[in-house]
C-alpha atoms as a PDB file:
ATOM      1  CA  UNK A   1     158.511 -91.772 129.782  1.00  0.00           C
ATOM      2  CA  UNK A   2     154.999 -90.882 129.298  1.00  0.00           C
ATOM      3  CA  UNK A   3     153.468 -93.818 131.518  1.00  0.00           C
ATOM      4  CA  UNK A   4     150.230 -93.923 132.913  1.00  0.00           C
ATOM      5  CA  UNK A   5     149.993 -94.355 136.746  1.00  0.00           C
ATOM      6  CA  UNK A   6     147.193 -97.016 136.199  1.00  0.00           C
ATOM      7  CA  UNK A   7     149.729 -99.452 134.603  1.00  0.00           C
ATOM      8  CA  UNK A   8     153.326 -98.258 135.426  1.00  0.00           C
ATOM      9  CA  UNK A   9     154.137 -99.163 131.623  1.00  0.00           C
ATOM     10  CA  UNK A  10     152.160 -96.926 129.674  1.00  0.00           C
ATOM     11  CA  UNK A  11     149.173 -95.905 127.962  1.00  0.00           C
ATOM     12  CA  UNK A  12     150.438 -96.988 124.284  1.00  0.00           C
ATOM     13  CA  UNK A  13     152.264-100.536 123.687  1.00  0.00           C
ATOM     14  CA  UNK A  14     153.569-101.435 120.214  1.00  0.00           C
ATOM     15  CA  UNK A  15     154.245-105.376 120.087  1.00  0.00           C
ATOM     16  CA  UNK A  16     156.659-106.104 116.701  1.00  0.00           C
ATOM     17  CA  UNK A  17     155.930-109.733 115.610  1.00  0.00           C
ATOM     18  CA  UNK A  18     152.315-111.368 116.618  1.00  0.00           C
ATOM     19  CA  UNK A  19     153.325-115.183 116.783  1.00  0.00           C
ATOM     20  CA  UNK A  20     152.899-117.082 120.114  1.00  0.00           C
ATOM     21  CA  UNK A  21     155.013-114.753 122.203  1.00  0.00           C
ATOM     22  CA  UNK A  22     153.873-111.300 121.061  1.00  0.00           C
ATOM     23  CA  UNK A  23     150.579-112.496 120.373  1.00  0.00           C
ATOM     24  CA  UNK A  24     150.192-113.692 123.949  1.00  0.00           C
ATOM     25  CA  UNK A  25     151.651-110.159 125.279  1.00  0.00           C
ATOM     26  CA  UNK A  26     148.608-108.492 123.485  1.00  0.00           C
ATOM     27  CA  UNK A  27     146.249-110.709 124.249  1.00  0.00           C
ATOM     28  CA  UNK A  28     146.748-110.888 127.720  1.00  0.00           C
ATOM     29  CA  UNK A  29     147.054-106.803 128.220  1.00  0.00           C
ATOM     30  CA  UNK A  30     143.828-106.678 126.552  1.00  0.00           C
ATOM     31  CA  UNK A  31     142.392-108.927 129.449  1.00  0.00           C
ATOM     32  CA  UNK A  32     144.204-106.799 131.888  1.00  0.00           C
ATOM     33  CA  UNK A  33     143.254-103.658 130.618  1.00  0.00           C
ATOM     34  CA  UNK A  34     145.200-100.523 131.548  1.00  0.00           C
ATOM     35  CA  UNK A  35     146.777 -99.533 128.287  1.00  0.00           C
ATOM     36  CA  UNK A  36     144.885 -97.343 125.911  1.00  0.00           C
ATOM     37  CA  UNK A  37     145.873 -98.780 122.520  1.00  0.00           C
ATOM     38  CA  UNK A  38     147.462-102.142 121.872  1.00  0.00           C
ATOM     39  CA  UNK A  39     149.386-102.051 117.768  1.00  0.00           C
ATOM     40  CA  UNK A  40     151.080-104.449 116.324  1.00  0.00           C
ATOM     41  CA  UNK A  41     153.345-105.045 113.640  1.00  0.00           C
ATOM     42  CA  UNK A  42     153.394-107.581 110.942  1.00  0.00           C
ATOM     43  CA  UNK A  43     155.063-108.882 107.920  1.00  0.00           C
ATOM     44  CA  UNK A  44     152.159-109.033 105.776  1.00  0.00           C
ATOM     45  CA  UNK A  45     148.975-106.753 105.202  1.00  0.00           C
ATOM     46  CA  UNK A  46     146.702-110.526 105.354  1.00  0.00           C
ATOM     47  CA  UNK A  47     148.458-110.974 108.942  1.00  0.00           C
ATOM     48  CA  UNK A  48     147.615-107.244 110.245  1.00  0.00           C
ATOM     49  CA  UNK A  49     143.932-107.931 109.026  1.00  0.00           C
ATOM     50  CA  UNK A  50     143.719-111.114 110.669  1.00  0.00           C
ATOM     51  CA  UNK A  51     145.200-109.915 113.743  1.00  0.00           C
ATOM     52  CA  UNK A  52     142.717-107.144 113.876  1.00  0.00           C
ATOM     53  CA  UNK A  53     140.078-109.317 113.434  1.00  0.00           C
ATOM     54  CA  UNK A  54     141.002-111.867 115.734  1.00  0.00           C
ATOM     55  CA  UNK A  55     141.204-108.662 118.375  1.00  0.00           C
ATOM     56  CA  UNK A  56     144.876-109.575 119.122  1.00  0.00           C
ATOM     57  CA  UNK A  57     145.323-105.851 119.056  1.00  0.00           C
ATOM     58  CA  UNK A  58     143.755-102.647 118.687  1.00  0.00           C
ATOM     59  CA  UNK A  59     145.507-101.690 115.321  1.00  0.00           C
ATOM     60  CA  UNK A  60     148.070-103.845 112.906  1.00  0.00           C
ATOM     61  CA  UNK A  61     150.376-102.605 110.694  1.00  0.00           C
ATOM     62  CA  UNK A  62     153.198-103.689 108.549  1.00  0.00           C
ATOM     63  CA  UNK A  63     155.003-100.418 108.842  1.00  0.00           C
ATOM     64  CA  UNK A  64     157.424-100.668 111.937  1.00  0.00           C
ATOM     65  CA  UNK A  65     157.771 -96.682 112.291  1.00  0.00           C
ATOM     66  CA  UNK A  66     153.812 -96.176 112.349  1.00  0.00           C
ATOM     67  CA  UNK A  67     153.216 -98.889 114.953  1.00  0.00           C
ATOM     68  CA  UNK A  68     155.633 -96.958 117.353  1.00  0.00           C
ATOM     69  CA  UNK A  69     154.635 -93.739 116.714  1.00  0.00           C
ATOM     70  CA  UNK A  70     153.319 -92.332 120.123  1.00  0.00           C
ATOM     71  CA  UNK A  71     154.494 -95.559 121.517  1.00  0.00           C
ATOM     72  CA  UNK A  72     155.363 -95.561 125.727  1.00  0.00           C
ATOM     73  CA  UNK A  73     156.818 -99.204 125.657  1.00  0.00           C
ATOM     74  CA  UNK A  74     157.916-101.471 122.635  1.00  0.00           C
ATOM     75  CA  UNK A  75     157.832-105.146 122.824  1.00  0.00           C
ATOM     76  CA  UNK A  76     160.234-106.525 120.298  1.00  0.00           C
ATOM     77  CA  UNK A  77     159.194-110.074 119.640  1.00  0.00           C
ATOM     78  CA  UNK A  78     160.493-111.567 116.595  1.00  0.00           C
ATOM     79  CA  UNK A  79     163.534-113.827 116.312  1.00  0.00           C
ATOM     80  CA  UNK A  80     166.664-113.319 117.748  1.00  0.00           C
ATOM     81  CA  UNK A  81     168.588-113.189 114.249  1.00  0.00           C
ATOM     82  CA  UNK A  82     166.421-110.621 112.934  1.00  0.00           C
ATOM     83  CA  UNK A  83     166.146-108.606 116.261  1.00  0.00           C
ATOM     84  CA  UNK A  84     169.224-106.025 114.837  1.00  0.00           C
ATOM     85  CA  UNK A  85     167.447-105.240 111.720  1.00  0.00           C
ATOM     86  CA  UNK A  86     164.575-103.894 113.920  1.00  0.00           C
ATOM     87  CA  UNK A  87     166.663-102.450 116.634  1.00  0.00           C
ATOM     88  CA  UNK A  88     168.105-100.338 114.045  1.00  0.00           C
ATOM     89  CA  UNK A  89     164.782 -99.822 112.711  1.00  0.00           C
ATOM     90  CA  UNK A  90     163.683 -98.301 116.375  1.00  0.00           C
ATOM     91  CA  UNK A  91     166.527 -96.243 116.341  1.00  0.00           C
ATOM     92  CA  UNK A  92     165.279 -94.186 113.743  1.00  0.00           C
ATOM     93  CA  UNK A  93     161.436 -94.757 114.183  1.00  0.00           C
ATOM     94  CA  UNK A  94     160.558 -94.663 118.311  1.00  0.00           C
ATOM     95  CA  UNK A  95     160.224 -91.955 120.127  1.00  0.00           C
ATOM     96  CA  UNK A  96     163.039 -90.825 122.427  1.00  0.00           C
ATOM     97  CA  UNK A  97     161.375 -91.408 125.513  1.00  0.00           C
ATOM     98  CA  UNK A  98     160.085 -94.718 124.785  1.00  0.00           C
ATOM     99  CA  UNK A  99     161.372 -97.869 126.966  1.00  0.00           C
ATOM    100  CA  UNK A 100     162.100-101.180 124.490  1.00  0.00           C
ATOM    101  CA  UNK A 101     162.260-104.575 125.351  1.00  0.00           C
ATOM    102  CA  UNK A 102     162.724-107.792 123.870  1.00  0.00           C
ATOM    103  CA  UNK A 103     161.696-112.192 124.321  1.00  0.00           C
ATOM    104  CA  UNK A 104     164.568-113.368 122.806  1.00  0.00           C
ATOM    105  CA  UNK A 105     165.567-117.058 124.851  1.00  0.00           C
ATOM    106  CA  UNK A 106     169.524-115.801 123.989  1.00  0.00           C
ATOM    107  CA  UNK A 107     170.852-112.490 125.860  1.00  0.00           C
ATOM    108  CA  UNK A 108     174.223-111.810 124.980  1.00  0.00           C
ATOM    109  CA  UNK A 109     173.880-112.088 121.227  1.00  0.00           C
ATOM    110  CA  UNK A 110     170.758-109.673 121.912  1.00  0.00           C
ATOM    111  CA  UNK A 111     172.862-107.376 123.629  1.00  0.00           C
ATOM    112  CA  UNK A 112     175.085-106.593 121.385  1.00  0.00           C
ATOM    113  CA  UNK A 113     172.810-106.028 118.698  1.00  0.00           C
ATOM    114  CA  UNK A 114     171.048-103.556 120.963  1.00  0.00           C
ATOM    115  CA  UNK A 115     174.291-102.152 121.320  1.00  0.00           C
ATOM    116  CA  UNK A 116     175.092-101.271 118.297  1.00  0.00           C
ATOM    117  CA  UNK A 117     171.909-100.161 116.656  1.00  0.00           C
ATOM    118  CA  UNK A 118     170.315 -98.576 119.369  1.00  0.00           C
ATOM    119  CA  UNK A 119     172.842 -96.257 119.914  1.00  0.00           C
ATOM    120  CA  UNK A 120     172.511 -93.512 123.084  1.00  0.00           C
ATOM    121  CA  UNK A 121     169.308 -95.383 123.378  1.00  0.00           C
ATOM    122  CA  UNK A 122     170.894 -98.185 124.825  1.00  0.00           C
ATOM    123  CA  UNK A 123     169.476 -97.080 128.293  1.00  0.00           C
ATOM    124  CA  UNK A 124     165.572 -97.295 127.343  1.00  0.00           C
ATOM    125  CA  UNK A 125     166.267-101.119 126.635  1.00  0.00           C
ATOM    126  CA  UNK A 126     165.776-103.573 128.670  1.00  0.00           C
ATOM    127  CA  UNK A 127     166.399-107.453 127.724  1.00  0.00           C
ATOM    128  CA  UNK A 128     164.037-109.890 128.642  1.00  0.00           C
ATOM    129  CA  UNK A 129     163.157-113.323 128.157  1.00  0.00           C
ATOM    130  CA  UNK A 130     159.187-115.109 129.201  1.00  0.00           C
ATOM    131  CA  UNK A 131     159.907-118.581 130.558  1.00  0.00           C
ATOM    132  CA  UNK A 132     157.032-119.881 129.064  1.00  0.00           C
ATOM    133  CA  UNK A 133     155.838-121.519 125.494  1.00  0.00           C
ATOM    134  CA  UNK A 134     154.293-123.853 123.518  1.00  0.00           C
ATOM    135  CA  UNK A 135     155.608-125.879 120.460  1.00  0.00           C
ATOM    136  CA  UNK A 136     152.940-124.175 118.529  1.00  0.00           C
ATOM    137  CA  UNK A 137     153.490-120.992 116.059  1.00  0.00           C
ATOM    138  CA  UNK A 138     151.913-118.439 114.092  1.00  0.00           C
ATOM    139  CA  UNK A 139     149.045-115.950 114.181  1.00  0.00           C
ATOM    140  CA  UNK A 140     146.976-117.779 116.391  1.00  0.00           C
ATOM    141  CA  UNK A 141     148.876-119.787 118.332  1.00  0.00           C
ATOM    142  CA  UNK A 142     148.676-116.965 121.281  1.00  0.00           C
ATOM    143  CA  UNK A 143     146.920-116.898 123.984  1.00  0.00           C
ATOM    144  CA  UNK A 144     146.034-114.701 127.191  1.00  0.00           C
ATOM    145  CA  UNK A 145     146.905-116.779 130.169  1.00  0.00           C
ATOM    146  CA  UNK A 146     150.622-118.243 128.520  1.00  0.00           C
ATOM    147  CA  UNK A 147     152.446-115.872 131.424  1.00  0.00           C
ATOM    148  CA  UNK A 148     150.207-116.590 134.228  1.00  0.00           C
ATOM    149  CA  UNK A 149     152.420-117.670 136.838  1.00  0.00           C
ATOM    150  CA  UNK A 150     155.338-118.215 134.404  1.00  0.00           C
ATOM    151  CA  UNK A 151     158.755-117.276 135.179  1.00  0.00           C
ATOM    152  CA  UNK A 152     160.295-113.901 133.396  1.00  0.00           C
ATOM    153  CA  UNK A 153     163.725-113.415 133.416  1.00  0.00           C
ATOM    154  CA  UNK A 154     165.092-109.809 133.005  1.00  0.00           C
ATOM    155  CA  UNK A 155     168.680-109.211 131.973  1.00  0.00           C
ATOM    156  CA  UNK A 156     169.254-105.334 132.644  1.00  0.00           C
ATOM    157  CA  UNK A 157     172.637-103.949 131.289  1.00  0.00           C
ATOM    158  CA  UNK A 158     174.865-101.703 133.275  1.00  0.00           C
ATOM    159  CA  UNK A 159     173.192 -98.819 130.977  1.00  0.00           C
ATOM    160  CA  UNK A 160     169.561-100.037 131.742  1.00  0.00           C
ATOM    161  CA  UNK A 161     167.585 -96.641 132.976  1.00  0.00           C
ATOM    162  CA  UNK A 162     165.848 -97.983 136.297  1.00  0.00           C
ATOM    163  CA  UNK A 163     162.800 -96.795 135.166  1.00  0.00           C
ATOM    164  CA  UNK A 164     162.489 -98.479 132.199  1.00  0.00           C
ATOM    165  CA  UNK A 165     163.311-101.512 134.185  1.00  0.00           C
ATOM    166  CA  UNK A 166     160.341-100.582 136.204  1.00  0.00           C
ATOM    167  CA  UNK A 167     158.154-100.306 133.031  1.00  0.00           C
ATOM    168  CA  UNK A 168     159.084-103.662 131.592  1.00  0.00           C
ATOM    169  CA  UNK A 169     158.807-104.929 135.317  1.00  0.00           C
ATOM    170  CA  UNK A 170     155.616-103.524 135.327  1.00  0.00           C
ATOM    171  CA  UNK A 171     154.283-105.108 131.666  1.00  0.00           C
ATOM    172  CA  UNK A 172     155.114-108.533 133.117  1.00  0.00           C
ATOM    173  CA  UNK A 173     153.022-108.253 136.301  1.00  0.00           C
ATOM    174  CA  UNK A 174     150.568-107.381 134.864  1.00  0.00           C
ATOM    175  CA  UNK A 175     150.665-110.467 132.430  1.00  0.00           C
ATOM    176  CA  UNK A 176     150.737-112.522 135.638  1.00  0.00           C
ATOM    177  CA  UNK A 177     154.708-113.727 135.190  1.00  0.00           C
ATOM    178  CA  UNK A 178     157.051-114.167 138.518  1.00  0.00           C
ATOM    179  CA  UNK A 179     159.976-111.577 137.365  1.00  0.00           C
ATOM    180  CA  UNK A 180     163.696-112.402 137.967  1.00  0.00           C
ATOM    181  CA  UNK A 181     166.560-110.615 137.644  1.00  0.00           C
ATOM    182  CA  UNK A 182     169.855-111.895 136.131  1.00  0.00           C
ATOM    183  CA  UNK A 183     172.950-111.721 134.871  1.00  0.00           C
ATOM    184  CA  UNK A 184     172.492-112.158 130.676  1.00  0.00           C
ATOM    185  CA  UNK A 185     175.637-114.555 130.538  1.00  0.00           C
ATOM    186  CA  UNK A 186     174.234-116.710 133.506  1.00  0.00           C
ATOM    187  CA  UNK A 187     170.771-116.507 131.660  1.00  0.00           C
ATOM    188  CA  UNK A 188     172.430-118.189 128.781  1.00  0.00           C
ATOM    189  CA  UNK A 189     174.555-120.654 130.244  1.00  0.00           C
ATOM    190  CA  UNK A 190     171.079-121.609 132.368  1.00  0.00           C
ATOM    191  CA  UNK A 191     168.849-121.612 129.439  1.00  0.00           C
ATOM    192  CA  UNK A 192     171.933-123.639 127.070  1.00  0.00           C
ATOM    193  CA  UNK A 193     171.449-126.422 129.958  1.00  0.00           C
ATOM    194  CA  UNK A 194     167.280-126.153 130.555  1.00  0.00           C
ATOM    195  CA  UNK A 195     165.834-125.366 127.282  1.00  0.00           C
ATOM    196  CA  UNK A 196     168.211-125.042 124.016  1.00  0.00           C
ATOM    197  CA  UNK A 197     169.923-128.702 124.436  1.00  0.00           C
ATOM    198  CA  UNK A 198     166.253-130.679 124.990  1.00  0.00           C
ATOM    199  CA  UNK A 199     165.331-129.169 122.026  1.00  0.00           C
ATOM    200  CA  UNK A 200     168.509-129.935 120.289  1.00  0.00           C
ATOM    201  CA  UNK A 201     167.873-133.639 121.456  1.00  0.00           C
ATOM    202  CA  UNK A 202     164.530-133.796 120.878  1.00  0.00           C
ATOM    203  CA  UNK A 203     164.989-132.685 117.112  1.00  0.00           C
ATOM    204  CA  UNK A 204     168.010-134.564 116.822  1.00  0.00           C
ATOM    205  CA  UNK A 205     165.957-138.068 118.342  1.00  0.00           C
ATOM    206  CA  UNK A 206     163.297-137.619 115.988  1.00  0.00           C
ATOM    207  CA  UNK A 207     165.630-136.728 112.433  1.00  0.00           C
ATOM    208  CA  UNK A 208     167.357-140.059 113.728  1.00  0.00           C
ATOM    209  CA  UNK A 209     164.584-141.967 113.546  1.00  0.00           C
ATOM    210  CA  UNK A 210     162.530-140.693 110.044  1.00  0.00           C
ATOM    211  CA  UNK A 211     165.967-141.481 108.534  1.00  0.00           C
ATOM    212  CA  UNK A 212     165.513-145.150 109.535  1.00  0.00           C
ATOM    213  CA  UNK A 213     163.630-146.121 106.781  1.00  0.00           C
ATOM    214  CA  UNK A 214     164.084-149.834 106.962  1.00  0.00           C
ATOM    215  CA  UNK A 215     162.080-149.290 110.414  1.00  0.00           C
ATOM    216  CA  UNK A 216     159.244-146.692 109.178  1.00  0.00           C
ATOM    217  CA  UNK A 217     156.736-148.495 111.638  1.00  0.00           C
ATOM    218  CA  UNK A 218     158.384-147.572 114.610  1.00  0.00           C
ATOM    219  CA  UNK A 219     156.527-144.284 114.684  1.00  0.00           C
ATOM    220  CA  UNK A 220     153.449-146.770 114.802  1.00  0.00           C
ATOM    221  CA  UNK A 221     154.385-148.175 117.902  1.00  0.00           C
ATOM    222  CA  UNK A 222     155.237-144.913 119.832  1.00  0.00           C
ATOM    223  CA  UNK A 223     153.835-144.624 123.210  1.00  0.00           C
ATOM    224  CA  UNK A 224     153.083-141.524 125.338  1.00  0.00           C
ATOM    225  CA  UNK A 225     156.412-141.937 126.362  1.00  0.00           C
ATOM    226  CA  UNK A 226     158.116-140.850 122.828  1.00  0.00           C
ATOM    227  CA  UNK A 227     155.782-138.093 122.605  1.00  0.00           C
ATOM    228  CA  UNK A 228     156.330-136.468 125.500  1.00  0.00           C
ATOM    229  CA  UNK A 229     160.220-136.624 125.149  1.00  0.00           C
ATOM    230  CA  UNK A 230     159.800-135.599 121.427  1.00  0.00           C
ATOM    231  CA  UNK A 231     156.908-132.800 121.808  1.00  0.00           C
ATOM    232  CA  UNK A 232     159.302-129.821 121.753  1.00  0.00           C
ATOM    233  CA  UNK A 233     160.860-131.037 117.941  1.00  0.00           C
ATOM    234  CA  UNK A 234     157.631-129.603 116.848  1.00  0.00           C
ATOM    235  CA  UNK A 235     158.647-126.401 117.266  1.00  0.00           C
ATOM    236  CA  UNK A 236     159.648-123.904 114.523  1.00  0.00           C
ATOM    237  CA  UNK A 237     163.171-125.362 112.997  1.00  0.00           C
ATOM    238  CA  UNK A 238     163.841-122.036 111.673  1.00  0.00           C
ATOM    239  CA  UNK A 239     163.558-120.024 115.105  1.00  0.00           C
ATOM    240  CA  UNK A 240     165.002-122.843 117.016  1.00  0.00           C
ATOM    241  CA  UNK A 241     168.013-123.134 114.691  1.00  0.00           C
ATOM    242  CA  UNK A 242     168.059-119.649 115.002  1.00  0.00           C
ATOM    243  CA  UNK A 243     168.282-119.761 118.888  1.00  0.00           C
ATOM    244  CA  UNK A 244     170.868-122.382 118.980  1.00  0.00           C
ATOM    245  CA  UNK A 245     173.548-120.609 116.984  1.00  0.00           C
ATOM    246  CA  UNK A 246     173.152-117.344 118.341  1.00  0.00           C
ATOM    247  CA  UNK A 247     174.120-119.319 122.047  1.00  0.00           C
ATOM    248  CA  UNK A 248     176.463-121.668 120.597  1.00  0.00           C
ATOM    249  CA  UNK A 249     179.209-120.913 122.720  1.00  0.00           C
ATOM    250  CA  UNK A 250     176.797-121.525 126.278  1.00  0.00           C
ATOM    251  CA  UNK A 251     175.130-124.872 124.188  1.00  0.00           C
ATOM    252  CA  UNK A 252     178.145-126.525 122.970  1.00  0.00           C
ATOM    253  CA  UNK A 253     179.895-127.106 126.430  1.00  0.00           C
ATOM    254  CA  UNK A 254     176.894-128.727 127.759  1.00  0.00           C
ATOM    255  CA  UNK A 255     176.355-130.779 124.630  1.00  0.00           C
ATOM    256  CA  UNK A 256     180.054-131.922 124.717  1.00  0.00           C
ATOM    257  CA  UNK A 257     179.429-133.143 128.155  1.00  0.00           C
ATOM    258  CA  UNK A 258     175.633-134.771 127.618  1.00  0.00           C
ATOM    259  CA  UNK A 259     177.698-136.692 124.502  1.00  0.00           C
ATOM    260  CA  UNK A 260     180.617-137.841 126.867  1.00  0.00           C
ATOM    261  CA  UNK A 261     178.046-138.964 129.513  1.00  0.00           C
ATOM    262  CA  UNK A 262     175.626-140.381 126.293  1.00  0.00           C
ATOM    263  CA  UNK A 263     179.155-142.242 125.351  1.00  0.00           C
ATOM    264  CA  UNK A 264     179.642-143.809 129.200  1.00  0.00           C
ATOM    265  CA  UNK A 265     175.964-144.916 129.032  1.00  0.00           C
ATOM    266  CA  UNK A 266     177.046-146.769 125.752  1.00  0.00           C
ATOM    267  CA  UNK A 267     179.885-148.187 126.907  1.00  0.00           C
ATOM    268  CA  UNK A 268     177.803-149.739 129.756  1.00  0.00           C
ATOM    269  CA  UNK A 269     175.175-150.994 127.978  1.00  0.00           C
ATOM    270  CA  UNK A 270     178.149-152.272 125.755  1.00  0.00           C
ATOM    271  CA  UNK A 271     179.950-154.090 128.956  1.00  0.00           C
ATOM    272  CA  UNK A 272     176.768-155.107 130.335  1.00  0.00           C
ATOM    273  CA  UNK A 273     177.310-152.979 133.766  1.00  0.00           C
ATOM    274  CA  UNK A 274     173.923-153.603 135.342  1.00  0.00           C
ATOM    275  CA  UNK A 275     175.042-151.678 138.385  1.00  0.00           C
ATOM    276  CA  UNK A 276     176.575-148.258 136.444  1.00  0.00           C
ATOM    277  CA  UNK A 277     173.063-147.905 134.658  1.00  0.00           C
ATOM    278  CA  UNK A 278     171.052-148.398 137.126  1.00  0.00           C
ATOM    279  CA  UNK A 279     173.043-145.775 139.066  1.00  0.00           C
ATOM    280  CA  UNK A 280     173.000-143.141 136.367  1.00  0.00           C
ATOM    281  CA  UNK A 281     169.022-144.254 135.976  1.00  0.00           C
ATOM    282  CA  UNK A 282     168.319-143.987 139.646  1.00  0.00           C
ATOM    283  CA  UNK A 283     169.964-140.261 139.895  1.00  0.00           C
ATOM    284  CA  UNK A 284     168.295-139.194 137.243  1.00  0.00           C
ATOM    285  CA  UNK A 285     164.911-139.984 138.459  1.00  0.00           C
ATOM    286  CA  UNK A 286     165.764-138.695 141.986  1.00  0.00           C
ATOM    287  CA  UNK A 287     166.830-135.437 140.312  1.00  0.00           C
ATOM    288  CA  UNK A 288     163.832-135.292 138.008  1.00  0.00           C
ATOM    289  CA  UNK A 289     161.123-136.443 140.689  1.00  0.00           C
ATOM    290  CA  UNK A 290     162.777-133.127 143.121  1.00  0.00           C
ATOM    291  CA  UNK A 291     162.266-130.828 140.086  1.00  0.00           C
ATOM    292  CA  UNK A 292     158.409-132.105 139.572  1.00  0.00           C
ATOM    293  CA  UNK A 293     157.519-131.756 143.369  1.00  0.00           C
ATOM    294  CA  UNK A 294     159.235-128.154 142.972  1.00  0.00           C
ATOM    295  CA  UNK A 295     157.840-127.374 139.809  1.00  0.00           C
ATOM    296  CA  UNK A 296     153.984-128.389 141.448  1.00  0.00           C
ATOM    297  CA  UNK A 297     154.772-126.397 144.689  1.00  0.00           C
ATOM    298  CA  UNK A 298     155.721-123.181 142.073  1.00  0.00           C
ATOM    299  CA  UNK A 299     152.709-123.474 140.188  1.00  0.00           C
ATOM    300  CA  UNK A 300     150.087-124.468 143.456  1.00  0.00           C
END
């Protein structure tokens, strides 16, 4: 790989898809400096204009094979169900030295794809995955500072070239993120529990509710409590849809269990057993007010 001491990931970086994630990536290597150009590459010609001129990146394009031409590292961040159209893409387009990685919140599914389009190229990948988001989209929802701190997760396969693990390793740090190593499976059973279920219930809460339409004011008399619960159902359907059936088979084990515990809270409030809420209640808090203090220590 041609990488340039100064940055241990390259002189040339070509980010595919500019939204929050991508958009972020460039942004916040442009604050870092280090790497020579920054290109993108986006679905329209209005977006690679307007990324330009926003000074997201260096150049924009909408052709994948001239944003990677000369490329040292390529940051695949688009969504998971269209990430084998563009690995196959890459196959054809990147050059042979070049190390490829990926922001996909699913592994396995990712994986495979790699798999089979990438060919003997398989070893330049490496699958990763930015802990770290907003429930905003688009263009400009990026911003420099999203990785600061921020955990990255990095799922290397048993044909992962260590030095393109170093590379990718390398891109993060320099974003700021805390990288982690682990198993891709383990990622997704994690990530089913941590991040694709609240977002399954917090979609699912809120579709429950707009369908009341007898009880339309109820969104009237929402307190900070709703809208913190329900923030994350303003993320993209399509990408979180997306996310959740590509990891179906980590999501729906966890689901089937929040819906048998969801079912014993029922049958309590049912029975009126004071004592079994309250128990379920209090560990809950106890477990939640351990992962705040933890989650303040990690980002003091």
């Amino acid at each position: 790989m041609n990488a340039a001491p100064e940055t241990g990931y390259g002189q040339h970086v070509a980010i595919i898809g500019l939204g929050l994630i991508g958009g972020s990536i460039a942004r916040g290597l442009r604050v870092a400096g280090g790497a020579a150009s920054i290109v993108g590459c986006v679905a329209t010609t209005e977006d690679a204009k307007r990324a330009v001129e926003l000074g997201i990146v260096d150049e924009a394009t909408t052709d994948l094979g001239k944003a990677v031409a000369g490329a040292d590292l390529v940051v695949v961040a688009v969504p998971v169900g269209a990430m084998a159209d563009v690995f196959a893409d890459l196959a054809r387009a990147m050059p042979a030295a070049a190390v490829i990685t990926d922001v996909g919140s699913v592994k396995m599914a990712v994986i495979t794809a790699a798999r089979e389009q990438l060919g003997a190229r398989i070893g330049r990948f490496v699958p990763g995955h930015p802990i770290a988001g907003t429930e905003h989209s688009g263009l400009e929802a990026g911003f420099g500072a999203l990785y600061e701190d921020r955990r990255v997760i990095l799922t290397p396969t048993p044909e992962t070239d260590r030095d393109a693990f170093a590379a990718v390793e390398a891109l993060w740090r320099a974003l700021g993120a805390r990288v982690t190593e682990m198993d891709a499976a383990h990622h997704d059973e994690v990530l089913a529990a941590t991040s694709h279920l609240p977002h399954v219930l917090a979609f699912a809460l809120v579709d429950t509710l707009a369908r009341m339409a007898e009880r339309t004011e109820i969104f009237e008399y929402a307190a900070g409590g709703f809208a913190d619960f329900t923030r994350i159902a303003s993320s993209d359907p399509a990408l979180w849809s997306d996310i959740v059936s590509a990891n179906r088979d980590a999501v729906l084990p966890v689901l089937d269990r929040y819906i048998g515990d969801l079912e014993a809270l029922r049958g309590a409030i049912a029975g009126r057993d004071g004592a079994m809420l309250t128990s379920a209640f209090g560990r809950a808090k106890q477990a939640r007010d351990r992962f705040a203090s933890q989650y303040i220590q990690d980002q003091g």
